[in-house]
C-alpha atoms as a PDB file:
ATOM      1  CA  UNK A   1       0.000   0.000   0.000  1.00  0.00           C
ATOM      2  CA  UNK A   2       2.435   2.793  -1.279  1.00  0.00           C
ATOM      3  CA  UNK A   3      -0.144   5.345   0.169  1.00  0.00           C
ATOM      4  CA  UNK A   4       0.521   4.746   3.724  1.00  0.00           C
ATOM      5  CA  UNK A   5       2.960   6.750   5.588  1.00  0.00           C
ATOM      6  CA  UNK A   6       5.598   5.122   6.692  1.00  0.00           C
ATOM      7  CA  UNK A   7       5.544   3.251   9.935  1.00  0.00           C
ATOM      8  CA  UNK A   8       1.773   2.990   9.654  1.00  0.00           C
ATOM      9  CA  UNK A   9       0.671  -0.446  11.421  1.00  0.00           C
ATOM     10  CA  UNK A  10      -0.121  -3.782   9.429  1.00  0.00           C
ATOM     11  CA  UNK A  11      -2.940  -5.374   9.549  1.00  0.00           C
ATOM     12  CA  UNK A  12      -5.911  -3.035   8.794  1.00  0.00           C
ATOM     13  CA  UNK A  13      -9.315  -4.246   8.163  1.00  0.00           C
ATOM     14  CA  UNK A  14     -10.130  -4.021   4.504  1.00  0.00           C
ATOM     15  CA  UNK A  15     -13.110  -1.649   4.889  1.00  0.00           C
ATOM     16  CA  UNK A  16     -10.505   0.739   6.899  1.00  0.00           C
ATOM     17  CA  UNK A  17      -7.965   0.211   4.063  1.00  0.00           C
ATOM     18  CA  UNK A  18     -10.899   1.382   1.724  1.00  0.00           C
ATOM     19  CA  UNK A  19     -11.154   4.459   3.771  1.00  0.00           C
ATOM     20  CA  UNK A  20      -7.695   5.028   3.050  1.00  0.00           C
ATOM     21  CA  UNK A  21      -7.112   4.919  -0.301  1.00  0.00           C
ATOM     22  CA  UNK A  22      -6.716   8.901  -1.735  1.00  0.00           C
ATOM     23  CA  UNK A  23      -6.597  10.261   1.637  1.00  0.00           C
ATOM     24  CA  UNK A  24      -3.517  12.446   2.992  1.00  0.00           C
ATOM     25  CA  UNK A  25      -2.913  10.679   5.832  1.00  0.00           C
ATOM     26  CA  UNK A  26      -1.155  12.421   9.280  1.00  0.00           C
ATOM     27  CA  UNK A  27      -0.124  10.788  12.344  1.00  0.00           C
ATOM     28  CA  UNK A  28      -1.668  12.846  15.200  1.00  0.00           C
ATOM     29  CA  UNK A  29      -0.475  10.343  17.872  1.00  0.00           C
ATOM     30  CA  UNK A  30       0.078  12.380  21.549  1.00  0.00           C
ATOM     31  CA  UNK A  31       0.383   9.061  23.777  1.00  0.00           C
ATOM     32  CA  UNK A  32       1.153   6.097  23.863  1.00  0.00           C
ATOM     33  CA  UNK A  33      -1.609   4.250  24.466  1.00  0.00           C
ATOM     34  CA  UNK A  34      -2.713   4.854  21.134  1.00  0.00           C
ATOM     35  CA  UNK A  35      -1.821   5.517  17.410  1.00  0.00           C
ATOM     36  CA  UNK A  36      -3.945   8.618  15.863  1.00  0.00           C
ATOM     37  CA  UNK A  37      -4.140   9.581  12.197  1.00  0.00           C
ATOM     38  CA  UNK A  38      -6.142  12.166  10.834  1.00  0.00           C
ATOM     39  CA  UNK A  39      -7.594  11.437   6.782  1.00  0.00           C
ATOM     40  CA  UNK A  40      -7.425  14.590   5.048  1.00  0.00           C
ATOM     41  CA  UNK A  41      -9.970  13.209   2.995  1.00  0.00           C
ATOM     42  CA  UNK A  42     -13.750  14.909   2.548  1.00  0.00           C
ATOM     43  CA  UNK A  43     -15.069  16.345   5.758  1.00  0.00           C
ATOM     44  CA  UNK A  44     -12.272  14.210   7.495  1.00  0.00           C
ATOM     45  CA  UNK A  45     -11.999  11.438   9.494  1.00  0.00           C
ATOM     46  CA  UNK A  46      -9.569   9.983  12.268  1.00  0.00           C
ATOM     47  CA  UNK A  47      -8.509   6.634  12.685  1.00  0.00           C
ATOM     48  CA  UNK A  48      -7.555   5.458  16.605  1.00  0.00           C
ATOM     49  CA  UNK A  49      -5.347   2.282  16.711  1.00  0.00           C
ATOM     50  CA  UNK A  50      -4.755   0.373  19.503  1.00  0.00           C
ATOM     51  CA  UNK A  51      -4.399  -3.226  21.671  1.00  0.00           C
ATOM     52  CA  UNK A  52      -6.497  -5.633  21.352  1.00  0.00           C
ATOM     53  CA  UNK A  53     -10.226  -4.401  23.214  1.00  0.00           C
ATOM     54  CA  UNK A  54      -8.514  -1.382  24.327  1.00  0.00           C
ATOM     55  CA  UNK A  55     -10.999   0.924  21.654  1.00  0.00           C
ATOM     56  CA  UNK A  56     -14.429  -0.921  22.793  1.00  0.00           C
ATOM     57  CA  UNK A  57     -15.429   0.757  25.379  1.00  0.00           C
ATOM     58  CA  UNK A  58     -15.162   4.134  23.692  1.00  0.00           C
ATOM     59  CA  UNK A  59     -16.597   2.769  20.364  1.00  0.00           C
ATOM     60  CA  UNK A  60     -19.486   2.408  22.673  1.00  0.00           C
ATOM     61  CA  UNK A  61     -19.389   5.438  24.063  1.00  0.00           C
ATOM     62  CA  UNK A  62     -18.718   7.197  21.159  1.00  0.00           C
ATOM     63  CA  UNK A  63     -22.236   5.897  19.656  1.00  0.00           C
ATOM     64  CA  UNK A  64     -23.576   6.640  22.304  1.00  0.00           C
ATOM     65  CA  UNK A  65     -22.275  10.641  22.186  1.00  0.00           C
ATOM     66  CA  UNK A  66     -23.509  11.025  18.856  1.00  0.00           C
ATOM     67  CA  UNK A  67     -26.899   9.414  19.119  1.00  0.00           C
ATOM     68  CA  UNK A  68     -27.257  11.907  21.801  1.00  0.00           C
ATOM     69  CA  UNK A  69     -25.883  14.930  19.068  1.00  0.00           C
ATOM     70  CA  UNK A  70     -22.620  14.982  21.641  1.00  0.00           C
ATOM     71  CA  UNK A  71     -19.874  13.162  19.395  1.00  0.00           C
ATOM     72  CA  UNK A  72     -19.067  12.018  15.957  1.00  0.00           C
ATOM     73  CA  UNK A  73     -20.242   9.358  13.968  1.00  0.00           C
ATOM     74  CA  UNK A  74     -18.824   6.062  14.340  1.00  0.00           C
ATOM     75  CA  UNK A  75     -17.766   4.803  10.617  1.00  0.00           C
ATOM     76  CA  UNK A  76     -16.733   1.493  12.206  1.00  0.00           C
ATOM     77  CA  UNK A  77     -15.091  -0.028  14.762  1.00  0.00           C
ATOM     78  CA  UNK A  78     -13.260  -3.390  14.690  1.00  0.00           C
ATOM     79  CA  UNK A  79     -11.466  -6.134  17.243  1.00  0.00           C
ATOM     80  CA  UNK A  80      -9.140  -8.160  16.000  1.00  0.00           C
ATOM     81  CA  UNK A  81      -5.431  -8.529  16.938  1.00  0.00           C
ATOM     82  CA  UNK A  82      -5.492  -4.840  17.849  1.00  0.00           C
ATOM     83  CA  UNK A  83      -8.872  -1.972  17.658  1.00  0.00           C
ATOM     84  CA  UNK A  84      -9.414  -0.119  14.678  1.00  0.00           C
ATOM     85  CA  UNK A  85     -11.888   2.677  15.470  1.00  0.00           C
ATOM     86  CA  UNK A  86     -12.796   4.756  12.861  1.00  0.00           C
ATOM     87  CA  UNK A  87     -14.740   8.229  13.048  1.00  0.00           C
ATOM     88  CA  UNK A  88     -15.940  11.486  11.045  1.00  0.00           C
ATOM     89  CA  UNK A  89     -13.945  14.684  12.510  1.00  0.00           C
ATOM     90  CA  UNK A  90     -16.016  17.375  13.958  1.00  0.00           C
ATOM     91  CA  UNK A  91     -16.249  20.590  12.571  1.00  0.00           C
ATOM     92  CA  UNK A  92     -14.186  23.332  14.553  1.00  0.00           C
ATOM     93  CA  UNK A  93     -10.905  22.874  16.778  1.00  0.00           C
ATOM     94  CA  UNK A  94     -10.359  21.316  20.097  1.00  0.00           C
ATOM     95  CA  UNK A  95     -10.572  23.707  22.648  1.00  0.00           C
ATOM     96  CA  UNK A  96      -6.569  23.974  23.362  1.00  0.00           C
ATOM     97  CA  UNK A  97      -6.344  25.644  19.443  1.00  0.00           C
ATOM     98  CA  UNK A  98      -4.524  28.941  20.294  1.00  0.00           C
ATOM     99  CA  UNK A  99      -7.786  30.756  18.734  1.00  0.00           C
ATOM    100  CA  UNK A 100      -9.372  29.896  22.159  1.00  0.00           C
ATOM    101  CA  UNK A 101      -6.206  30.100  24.344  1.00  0.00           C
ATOM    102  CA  UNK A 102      -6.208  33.560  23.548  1.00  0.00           C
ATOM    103  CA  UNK A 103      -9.680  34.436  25.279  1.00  0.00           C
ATOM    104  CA  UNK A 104      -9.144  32.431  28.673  1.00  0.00           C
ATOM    105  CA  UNK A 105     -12.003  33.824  30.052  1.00  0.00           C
ATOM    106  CA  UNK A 106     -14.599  33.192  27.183  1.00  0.00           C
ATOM    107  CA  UNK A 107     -12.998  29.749  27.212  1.00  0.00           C
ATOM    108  CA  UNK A 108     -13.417  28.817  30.679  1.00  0.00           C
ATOM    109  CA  UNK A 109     -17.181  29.872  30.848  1.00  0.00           C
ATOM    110  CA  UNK A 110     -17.589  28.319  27.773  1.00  0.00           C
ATOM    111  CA  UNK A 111     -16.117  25.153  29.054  1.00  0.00           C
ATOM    112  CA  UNK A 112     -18.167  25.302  32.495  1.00  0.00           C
ATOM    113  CA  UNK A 113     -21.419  25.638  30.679  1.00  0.00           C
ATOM    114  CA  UNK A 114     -20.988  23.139  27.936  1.00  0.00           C
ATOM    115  CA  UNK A 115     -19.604  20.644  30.981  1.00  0.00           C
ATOM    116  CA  UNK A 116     -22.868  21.539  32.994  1.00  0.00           C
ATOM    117  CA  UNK A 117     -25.153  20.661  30.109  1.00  0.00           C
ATOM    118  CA  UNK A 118     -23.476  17.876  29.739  1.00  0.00           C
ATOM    119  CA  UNK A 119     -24.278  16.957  33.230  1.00  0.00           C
ATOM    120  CA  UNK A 120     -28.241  17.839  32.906  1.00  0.00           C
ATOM    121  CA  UNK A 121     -27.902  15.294  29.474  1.00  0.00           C
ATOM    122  CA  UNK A 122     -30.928  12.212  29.997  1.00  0.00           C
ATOM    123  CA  UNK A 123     -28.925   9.106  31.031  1.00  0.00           C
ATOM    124  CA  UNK A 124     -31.225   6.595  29.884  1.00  0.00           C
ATOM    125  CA  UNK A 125     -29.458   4.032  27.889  1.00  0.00           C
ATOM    126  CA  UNK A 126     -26.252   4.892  28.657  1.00  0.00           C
ATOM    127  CA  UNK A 127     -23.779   1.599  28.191  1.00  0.00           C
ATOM    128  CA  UNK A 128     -22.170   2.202  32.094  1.00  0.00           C
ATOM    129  CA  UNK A 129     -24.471   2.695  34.769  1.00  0.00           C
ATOM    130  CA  UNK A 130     -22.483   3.103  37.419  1.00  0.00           C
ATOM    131  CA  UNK A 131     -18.992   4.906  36.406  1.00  0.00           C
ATOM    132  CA  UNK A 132     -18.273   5.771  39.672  1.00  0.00           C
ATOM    133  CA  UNK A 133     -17.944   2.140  41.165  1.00  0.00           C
ATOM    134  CA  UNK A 134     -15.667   1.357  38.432  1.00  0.00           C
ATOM    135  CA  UNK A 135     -13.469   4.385  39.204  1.00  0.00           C
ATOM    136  CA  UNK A 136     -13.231   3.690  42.668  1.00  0.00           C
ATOM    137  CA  UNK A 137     -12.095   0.171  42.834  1.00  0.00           C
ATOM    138  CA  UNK A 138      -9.753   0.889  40.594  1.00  0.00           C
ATOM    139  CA  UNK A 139      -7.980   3.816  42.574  1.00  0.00           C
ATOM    140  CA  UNK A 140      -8.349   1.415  45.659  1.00  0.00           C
ATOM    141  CA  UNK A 141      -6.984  -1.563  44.230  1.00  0.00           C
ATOM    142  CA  UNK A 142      -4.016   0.571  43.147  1.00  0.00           C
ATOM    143  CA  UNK A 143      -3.662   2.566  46.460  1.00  0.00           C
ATOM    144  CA  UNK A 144      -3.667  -0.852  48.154  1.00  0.00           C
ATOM    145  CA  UNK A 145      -0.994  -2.103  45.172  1.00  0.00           C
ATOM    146  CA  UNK A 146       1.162   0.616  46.215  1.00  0.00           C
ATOM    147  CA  UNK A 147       0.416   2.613  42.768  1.00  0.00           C
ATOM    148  CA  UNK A 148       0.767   6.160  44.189  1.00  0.00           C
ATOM    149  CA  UNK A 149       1.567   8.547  40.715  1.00  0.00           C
ATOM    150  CA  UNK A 150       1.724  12.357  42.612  1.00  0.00           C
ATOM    151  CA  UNK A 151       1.192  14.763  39.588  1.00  0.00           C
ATOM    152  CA  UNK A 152       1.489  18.786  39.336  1.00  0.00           C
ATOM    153  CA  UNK A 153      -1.895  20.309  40.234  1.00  0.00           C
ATOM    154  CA  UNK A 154      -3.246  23.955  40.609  1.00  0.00           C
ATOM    155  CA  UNK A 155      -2.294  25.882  43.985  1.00  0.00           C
ATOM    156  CA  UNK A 156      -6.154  25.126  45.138  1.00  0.00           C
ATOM    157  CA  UNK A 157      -5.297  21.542  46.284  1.00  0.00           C
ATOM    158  CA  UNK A 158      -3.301  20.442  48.730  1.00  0.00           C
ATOM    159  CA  UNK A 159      -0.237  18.322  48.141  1.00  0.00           C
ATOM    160  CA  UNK A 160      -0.844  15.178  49.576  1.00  0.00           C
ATOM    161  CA  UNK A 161       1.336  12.522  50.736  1.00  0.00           C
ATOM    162  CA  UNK A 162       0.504   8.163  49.877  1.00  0.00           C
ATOM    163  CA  UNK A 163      -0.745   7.797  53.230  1.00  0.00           C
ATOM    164  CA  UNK A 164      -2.974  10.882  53.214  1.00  0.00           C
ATOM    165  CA  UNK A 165      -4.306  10.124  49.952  1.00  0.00           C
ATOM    166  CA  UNK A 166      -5.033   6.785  50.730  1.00  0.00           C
ATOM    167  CA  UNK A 167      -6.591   7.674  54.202  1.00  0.00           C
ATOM    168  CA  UNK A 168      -8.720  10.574  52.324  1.00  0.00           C
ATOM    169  CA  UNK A 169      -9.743   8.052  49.759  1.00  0.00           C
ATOM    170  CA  UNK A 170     -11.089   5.273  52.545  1.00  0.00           C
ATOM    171  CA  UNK A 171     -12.926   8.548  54.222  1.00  0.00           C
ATOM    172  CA  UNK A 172     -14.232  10.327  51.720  1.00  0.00           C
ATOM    173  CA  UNK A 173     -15.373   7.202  49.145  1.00  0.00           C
ATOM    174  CA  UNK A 174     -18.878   7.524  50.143  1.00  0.00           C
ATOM    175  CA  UNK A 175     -19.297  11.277  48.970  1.00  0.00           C
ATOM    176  CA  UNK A 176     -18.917  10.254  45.215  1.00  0.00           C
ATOM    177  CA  UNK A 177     -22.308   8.963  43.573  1.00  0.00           C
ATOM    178  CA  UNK A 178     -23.362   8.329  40.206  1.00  0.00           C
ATOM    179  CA  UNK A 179     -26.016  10.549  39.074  1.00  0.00           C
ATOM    180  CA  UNK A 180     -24.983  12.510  35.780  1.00  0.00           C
ATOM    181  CA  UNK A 181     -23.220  11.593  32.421  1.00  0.00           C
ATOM    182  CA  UNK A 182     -19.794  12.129  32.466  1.00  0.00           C
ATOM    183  CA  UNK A 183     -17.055  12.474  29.700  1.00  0.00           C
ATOM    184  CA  UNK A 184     -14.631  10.825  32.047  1.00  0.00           C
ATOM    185  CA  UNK A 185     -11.598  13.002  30.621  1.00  0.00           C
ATOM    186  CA  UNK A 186     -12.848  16.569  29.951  1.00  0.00           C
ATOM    187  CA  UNK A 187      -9.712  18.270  29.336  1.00  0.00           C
ATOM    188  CA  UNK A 188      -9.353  20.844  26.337  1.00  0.00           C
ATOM    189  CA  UNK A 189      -8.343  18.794  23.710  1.00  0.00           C
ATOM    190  CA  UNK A 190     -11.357  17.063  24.124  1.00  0.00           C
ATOM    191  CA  UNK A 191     -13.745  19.198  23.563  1.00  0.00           C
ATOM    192  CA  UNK A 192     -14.676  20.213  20.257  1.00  0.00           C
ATOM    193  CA  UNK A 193     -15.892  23.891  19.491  1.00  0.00           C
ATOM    194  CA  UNK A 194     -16.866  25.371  15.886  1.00  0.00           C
ATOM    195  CA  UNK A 195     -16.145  29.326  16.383  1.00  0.00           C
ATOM    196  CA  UNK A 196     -17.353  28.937  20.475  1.00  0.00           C
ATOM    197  CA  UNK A 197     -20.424  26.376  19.572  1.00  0.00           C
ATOM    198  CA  UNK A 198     -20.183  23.015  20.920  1.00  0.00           C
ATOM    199  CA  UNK A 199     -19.478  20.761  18.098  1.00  0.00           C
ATOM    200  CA  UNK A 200     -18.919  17.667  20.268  1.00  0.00           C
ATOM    201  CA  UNK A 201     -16.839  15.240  22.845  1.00  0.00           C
ATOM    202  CA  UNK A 202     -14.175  12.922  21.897  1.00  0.00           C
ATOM    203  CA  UNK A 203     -12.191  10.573  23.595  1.00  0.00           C
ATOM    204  CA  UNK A 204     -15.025   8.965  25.194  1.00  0.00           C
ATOM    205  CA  UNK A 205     -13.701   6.145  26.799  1.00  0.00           C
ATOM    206  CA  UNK A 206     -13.766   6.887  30.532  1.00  0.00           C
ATOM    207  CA  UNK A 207     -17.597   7.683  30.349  1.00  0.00           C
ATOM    208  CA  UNK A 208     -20.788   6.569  32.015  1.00  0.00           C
ATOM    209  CA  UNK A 209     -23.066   7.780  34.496  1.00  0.00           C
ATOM    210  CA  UNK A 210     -21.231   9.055  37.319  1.00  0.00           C
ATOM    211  CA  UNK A 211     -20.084  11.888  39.746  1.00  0.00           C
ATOM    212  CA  UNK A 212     -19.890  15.191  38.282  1.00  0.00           C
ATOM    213  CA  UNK A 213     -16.911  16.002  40.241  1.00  0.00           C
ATOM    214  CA  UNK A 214     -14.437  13.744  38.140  1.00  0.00           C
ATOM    215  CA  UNK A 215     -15.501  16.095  34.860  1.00  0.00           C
ATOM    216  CA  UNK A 216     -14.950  19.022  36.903  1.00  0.00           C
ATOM    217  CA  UNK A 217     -11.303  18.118  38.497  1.00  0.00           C
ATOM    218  CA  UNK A 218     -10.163  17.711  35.038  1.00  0.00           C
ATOM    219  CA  UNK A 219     -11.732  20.739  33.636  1.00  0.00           C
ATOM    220  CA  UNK A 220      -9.940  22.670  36.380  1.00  0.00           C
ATOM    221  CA  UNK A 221      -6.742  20.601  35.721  1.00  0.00           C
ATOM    222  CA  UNK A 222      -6.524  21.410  32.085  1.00  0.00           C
ATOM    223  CA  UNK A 223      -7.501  24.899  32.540  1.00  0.00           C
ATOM    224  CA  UNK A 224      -4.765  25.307  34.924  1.00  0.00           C
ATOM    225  CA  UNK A 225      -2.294  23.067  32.600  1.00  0.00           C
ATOM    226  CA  UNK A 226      -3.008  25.001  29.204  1.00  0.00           C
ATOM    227  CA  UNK A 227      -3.436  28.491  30.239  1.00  0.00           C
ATOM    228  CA  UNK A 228      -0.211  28.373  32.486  1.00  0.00           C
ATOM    229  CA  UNK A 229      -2.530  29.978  35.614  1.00  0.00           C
ATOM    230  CA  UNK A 230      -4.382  28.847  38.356  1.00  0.00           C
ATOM    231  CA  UNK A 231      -6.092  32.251  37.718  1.00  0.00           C
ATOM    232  CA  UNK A 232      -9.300  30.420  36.671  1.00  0.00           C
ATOM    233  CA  UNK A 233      -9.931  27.510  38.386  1.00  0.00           C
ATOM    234  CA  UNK A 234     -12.479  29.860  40.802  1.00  0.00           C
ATOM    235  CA  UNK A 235     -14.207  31.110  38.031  1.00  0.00           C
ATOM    236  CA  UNK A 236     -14.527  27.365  36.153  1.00  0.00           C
ATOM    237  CA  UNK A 237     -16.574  26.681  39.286  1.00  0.00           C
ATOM    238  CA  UNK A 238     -18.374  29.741  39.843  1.00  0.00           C
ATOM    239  CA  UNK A 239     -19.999  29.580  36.023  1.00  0.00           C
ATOM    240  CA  UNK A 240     -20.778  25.889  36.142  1.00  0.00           C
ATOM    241  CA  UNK A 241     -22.621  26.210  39.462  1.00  0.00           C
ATOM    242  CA  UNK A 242     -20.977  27.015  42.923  1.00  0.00           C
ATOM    243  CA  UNK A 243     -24.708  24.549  43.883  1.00  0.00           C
ATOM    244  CA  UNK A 244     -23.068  21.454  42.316  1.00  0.00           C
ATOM    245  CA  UNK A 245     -19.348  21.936  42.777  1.00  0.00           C
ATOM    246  CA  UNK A 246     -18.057  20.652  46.682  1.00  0.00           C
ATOM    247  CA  UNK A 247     -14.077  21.626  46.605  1.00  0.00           C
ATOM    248  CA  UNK A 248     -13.498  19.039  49.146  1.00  0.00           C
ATOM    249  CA  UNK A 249     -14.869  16.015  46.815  1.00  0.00           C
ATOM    250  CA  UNK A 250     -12.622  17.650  44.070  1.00  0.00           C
ATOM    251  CA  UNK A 251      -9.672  16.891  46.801  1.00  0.00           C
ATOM    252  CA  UNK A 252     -10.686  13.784  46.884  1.00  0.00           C
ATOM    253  CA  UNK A 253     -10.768  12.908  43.557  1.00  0.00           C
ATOM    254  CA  UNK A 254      -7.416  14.545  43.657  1.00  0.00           C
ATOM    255  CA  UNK A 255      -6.400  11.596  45.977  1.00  0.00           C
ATOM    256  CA  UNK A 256      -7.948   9.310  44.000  1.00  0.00           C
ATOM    257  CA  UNK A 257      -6.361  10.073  40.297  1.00  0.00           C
ATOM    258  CA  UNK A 258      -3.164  10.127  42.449  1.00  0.00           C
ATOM    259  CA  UNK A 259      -4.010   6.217  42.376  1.00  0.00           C
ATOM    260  CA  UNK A 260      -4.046   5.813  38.965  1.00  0.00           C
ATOM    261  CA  UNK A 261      -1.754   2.988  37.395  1.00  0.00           C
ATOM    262  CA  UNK A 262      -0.415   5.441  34.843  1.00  0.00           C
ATOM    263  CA  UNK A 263      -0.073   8.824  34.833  1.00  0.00           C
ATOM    264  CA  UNK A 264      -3.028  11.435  34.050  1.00  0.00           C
ATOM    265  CA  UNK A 265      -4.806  10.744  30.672  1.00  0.00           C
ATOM    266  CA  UNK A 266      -4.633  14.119  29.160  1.00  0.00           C
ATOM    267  CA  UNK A 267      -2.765  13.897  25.469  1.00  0.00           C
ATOM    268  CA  UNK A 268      -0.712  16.828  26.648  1.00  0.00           C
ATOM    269  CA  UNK A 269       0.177  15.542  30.332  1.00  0.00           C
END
């Protein structure tokens, strides 16, 4: 296949091969969980390679998304000796483009009120009932594995140490319930906006029904990561709803991504 770039990986499914053909391909890979490449082809698409059942769960979710008008269209999805997941691009940039980097304010109100809608999103459905279950015995099993991954975090939380992590974590697991749908990983580059409109979510593979307080941790996190300031983490909160957002459960979920095998999802981390 002399139109593939070179170190593209064997052993594509025909129909994704088909997809292909005339397309400028570009490898848009950020981590290494995953192989990216955007087809400059039509309205675009992007191509997500990856270990074997790795991709299911946010094929799924990304069906989901768009049956819902929240993501894009699923072209396919296949599970062989490694995930081919194929999808239509949005229209618009992801909301790290400089374009919206350069109006942090617009951005982070932006960003708190498409997250809140998100959160006041109909549930019924929805492939994962109970996110937040999931989430937690994973950060438990890890904290009791020994898995402790401190990363940088805004000035608002506190640094904590493996034994006051873990000791928040046992305390504080009963706060977290599973009432809205999450993204699961709403930093900026996964969110989708065409000139400030929501175009959509991607990435969806940490989603389900859930506690709102995971969505908002990382949509303080990334605000604080991209625009170099903790200047509006306050404000994230204030313009999604100070009535929903508890800064001590965000502390805890703190504690808790401090668990996590690897370290923090975002492509830019």
């Amino acid at each position: 296949m002399n139109y593939l770039p070179a170190g593209f990986p064997d052993g594509a499914p025909p129909d994704i091969l088909a997809c292909l053909e005339g397309a400028r391909i570009e490898d848009r890979s950020s981590s290494p969980c995953a192989r990216v490449f955007f087809l400059n082809k039509g309205n675009g698409l992007y191509l997500k390679y990856s270990g074997k059942g790795l991709l299911e769960k946010e094929a799924l979710f990304t069906r989901y998304f768009f049956s819902k008008g929240l993501g894009p269209e699923v072209v396919c999805y296949y599970r062989a000796r490694h995930d081919w997941l194929l999808t239509c691009a949005l229209p618009g940039k992801n909301a790290s483009h400089p374009m919206y980097l350069e109006h942090p304010a617009r951005l982070c109100d932006t960003l708190a009120l498409e997250l809140r809608a998100l959160h006041e999103a109909d549930v019924t459905g929805c492939p994962v009932a109970d996110r937040t279950a999931d989430y937690l015995a994973a950060a438990q099993a890890n904290a009791h594995a020994g898995k402790f991954c401190p990363f940088p975090l805004p000035d608002s939380f506190a640094r904590l140490s493996a034994p006051q992590a873990k000791a928040l974590l046992a305390q504080g697991a009963a706060a977290l319930q599973s009432r809205v749908l999450l993204h699961g990983d709403y930093c900026l580059p996964n969110v989708i906006l065409d000139n400030w409109a929501l175009s959509g979510f991607v990435d969806l593979g940490c989603g389900g029904v859930g506690d709102r307080h995971i969505d908002l941790f990382w949509g303080v996190w990334s605000l604080w990561f991209n625009l170099k300031t903790n200047r509006y983490c306050s404000r994230f909160l204030d313009a999604y709803g100070r009535d929903r957002a508890d800064e001590d459960v965000l502390q805890l979920i703190a504690a808790a991504e401090a668990f996590a095998a690897d370290p923090p999802n975002s492509p830019l981390f």
